[in-house]
N, C-alpha and C. Protein backbone atom coordinates (compact mmCIF):
# COMPACT_ATOMS: atom_id res chain seq x y z
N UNK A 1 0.84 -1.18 0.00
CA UNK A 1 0.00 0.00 0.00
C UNK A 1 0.88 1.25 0.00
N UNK A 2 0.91 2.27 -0.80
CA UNK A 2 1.21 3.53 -0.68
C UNK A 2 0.69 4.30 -0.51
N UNK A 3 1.21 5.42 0.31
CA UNK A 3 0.70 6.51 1.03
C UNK A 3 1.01 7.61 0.96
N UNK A 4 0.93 8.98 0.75
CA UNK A 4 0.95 10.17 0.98
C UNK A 4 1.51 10.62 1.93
N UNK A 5 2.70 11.62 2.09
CA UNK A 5 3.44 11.71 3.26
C UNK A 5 2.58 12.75 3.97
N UNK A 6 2.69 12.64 4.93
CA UNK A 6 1.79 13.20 5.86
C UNK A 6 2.23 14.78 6.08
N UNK A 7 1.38 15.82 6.28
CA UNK A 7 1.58 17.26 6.47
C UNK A 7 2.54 17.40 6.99
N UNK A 8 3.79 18.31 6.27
CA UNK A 8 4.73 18.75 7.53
C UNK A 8 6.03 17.56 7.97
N UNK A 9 5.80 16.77 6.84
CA UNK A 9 6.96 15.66 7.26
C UNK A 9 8.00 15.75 5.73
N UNK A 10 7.17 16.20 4.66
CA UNK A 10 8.38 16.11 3.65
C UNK A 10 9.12 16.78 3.82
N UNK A 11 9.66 17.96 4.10
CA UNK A 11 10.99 18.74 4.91
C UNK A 11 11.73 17.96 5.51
N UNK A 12 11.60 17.54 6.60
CA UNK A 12 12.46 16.43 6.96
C UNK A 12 12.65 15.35 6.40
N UNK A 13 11.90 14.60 5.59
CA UNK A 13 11.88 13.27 4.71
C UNK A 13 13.15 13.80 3.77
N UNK A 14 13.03 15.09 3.35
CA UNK A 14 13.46 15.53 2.26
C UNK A 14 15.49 15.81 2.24
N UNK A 15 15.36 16.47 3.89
CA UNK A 15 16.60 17.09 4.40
C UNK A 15 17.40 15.33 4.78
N UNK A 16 16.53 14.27 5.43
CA UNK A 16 17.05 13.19 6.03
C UNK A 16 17.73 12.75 4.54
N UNK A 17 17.06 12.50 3.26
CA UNK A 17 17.60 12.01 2.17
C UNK A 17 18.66 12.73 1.95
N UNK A 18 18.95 13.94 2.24
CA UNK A 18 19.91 14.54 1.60
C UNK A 18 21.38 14.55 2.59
N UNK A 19 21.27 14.02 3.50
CA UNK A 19 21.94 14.00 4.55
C UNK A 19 22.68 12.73 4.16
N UNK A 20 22.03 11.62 3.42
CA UNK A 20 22.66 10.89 3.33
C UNK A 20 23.81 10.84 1.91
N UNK A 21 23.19 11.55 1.13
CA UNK A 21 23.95 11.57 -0.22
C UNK A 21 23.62 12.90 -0.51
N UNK A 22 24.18 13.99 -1.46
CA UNK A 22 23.78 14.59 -2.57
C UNK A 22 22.98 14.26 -3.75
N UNK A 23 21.72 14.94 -4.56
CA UNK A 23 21.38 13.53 -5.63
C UNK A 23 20.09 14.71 -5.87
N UNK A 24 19.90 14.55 -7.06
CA UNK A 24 18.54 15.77 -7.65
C UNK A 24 17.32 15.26 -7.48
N UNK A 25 16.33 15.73 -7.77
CA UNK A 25 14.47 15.52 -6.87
C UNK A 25 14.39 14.25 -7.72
N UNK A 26 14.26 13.39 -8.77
CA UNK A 26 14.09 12.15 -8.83
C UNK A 26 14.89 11.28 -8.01
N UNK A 27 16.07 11.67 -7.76
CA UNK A 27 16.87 10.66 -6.39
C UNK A 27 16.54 10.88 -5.34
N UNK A 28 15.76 12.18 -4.69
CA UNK A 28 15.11 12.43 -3.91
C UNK A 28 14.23 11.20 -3.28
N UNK A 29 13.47 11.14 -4.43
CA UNK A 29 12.06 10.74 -4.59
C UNK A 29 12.38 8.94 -4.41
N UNK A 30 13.19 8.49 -5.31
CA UNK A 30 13.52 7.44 -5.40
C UNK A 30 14.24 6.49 -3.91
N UNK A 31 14.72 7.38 -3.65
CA UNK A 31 15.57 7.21 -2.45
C UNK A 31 14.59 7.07 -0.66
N UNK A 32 13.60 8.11 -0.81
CA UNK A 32 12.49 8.17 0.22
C UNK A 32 11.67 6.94 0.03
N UNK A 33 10.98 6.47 -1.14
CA UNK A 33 10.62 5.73 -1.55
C UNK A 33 10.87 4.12 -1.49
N UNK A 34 12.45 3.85 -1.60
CA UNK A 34 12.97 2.79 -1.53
C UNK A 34 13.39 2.30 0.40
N UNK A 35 13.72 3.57 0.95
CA UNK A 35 13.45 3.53 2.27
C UNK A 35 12.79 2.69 2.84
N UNK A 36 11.28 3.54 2.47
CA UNK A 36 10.45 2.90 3.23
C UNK A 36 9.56 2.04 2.49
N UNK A 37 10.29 1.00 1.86
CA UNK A 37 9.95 0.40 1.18
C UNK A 37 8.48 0.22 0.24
N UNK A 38 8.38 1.08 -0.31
CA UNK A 38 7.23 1.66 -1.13
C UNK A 38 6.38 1.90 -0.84
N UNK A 39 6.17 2.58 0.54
CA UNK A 39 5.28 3.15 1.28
C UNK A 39 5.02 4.22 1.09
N UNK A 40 5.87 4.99 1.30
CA UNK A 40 6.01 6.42 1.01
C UNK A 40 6.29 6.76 -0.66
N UNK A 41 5.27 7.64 -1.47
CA UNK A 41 5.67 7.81 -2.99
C UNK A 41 5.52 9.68 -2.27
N UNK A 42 6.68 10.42 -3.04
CA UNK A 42 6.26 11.67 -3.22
C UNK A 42 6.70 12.00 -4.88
N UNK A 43 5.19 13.06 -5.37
CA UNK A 43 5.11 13.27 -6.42
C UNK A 43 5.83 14.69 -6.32
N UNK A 44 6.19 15.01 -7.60
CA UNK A 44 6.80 16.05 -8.19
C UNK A 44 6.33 17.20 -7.60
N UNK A 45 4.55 17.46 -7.74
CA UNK A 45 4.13 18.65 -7.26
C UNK A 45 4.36 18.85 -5.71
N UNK A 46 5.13 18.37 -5.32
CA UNK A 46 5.13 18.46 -3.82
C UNK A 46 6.66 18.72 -3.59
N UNK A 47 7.32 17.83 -4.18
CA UNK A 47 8.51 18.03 -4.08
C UNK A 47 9.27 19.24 -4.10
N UNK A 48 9.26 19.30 -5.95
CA UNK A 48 10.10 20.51 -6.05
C UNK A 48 10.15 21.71 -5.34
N UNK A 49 8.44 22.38 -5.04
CA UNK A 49 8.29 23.35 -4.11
C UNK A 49 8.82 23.41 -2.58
N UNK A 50 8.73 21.97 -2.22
CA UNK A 50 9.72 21.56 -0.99
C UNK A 50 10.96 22.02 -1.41
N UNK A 51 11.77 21.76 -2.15
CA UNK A 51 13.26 21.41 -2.18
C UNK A 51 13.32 23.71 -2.80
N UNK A 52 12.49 24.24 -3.34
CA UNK A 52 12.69 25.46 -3.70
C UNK A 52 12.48 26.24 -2.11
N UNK A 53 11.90 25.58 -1.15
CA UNK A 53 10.87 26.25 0.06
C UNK A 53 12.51 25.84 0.91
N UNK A 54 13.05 25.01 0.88
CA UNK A 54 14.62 24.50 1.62
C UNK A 54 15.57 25.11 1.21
N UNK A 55 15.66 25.58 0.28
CA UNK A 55 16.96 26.69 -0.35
C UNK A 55 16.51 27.95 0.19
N UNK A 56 15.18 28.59 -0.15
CA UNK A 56 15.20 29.80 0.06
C UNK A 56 15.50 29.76 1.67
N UNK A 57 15.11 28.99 2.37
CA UNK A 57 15.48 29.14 3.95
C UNK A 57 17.13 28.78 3.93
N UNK A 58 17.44 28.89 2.97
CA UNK A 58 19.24 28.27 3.45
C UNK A 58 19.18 26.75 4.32
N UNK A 59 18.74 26.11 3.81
CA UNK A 59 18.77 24.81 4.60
C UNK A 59 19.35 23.42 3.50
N UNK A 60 19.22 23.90 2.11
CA UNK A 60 19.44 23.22 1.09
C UNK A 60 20.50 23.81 0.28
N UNK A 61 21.68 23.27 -0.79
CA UNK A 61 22.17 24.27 -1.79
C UNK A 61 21.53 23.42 -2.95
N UNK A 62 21.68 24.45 -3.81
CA UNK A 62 21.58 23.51 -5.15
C UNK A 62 22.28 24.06 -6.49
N UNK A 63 23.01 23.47 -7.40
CA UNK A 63 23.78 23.60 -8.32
C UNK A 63 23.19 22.72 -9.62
N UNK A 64 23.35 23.37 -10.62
CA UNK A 64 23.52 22.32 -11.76
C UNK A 64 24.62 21.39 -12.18
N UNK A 65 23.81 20.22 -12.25
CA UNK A 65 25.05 19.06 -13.28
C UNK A 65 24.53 18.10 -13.77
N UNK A 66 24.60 16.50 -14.18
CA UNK A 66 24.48 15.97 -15.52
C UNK A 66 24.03 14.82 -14.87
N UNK A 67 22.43 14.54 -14.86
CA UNK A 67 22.38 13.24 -14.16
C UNK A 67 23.57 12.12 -15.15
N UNK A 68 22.54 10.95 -14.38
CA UNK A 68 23.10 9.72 -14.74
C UNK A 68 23.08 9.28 -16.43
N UNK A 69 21.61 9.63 -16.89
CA UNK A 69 21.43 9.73 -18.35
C UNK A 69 21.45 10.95 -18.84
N UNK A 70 22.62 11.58 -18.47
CA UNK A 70 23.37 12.94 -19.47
C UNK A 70 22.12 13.40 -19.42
N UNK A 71 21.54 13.59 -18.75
CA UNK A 71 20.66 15.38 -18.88
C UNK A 71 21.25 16.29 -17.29
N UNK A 72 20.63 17.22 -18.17
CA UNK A 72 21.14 18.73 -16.99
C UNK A 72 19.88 18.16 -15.93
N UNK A 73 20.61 18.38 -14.68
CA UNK A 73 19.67 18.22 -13.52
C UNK A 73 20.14 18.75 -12.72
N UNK A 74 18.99 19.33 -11.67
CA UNK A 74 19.85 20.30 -10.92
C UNK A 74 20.11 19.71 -9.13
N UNK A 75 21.23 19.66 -8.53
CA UNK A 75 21.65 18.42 -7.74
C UNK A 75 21.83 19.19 -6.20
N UNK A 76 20.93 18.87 -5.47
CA UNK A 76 20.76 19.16 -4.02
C UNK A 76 21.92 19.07 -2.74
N UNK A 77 21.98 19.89 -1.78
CA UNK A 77 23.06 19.51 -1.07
C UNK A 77 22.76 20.06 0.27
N UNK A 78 23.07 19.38 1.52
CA UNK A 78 22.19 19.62 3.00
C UNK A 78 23.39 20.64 3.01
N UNK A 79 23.42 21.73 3.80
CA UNK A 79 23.55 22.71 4.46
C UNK A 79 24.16 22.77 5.70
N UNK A 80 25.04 23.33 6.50
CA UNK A 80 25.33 22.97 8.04
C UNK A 80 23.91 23.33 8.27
N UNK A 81 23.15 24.58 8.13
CA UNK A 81 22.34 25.03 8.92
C UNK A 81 20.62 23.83 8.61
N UNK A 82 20.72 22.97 7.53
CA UNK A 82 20.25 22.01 6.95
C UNK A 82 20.20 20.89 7.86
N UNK A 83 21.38 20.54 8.38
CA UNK A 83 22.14 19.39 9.30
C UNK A 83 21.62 19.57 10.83
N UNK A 84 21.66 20.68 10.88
CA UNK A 84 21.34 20.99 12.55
C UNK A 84 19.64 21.17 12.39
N UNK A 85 18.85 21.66 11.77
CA UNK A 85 17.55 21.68 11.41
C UNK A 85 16.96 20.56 11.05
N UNK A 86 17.69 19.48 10.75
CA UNK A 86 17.38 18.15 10.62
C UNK A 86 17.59 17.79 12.10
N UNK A 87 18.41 17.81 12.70
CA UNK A 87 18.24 17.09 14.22
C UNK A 87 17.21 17.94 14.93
N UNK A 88 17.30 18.96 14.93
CA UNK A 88 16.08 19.40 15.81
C UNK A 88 14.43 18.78 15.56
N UNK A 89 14.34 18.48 13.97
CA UNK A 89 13.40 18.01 13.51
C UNK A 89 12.95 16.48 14.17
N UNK A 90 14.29 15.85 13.90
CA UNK A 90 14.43 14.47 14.36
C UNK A 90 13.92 14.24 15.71
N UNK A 91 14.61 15.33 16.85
CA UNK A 91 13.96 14.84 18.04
C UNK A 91 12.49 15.03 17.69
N UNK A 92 12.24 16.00 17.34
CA UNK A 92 10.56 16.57 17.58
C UNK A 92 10.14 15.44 17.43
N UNK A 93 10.17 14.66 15.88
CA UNK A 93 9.81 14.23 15.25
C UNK A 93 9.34 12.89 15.78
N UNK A 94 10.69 12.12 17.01
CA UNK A 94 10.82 10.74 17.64
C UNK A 94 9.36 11.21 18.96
N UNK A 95 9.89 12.66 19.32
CA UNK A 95 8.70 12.45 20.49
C UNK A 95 7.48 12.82 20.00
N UNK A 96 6.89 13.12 19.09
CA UNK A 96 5.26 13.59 18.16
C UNK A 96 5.34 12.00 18.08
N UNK A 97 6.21 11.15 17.51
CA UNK A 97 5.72 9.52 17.35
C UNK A 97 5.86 8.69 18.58
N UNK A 98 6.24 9.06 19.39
CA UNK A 98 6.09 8.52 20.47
C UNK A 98 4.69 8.44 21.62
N UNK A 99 4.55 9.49 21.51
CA UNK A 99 2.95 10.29 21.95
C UNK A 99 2.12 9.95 21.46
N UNK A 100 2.23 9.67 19.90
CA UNK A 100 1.13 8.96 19.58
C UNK A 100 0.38 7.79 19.10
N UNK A 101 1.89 6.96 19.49
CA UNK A 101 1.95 5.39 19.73
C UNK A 101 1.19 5.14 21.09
N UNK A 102 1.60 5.42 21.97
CA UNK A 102 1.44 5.55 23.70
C UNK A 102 -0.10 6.24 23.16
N UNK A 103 -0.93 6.71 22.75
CA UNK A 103 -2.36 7.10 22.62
C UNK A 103 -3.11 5.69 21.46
N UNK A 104 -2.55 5.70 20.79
CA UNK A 104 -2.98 4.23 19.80
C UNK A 104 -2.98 3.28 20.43
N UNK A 105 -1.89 2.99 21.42
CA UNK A 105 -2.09 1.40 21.92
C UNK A 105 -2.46 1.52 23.35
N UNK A 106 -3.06 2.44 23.80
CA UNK A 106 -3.60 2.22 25.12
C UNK A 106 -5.42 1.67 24.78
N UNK A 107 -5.60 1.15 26.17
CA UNK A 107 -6.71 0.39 26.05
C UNK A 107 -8.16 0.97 26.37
């Protein structure tokens, strides 16, 4: 089953991918995707405006260069201030899922 990433989580979905590699919005996409093992699909219209909404905050860079099949693509890169905005995210992120595990499985 695939799902729709939930409000407010592709920023971090987005910054966590990039943390791990450099790689343009189809590796983005591909990469979130393969994660969580095809759970998570994010489409284009969501993306790019993410990844344009992460630069203008300085949290992303981005440059042009040549994907894999020789086209111009333009190739993402986390930020120190990217890196540290990702951990702050991360905690939030562990205790918002924690809270609401502990509310789901109570009786």
């Amino acid at each position: 089953m695939q799902t729709d990433v939930l409000q407010g989580t592709l920023d971090m979905l987005v910054l966590k991918a990039l943390s791990l590699e450099s790689t343009h919005g189809w590796g983005i996409a591909q990469h979130i995707q393969r994660l969580s093992r095809d759970v998570l699909q994010i489409n284009q219209g969501s993306l790019y405006p993410a990844l344009q909404r992460l630069e203008r905050k300085g949290l992303v860079s981005a440059e042009w260069g040549e994907s894999e099949n020789n086209r111009r693509a333009k190739f993402y890169s986390l930020t120190a201030a990217g890196r540290k905005h990702l951990g702050q995210e991360s905690q939030d992120w562990q205790r918002f899922s924690a809270a609401v595990q502990m509310v789901m499985s109570s009786a």
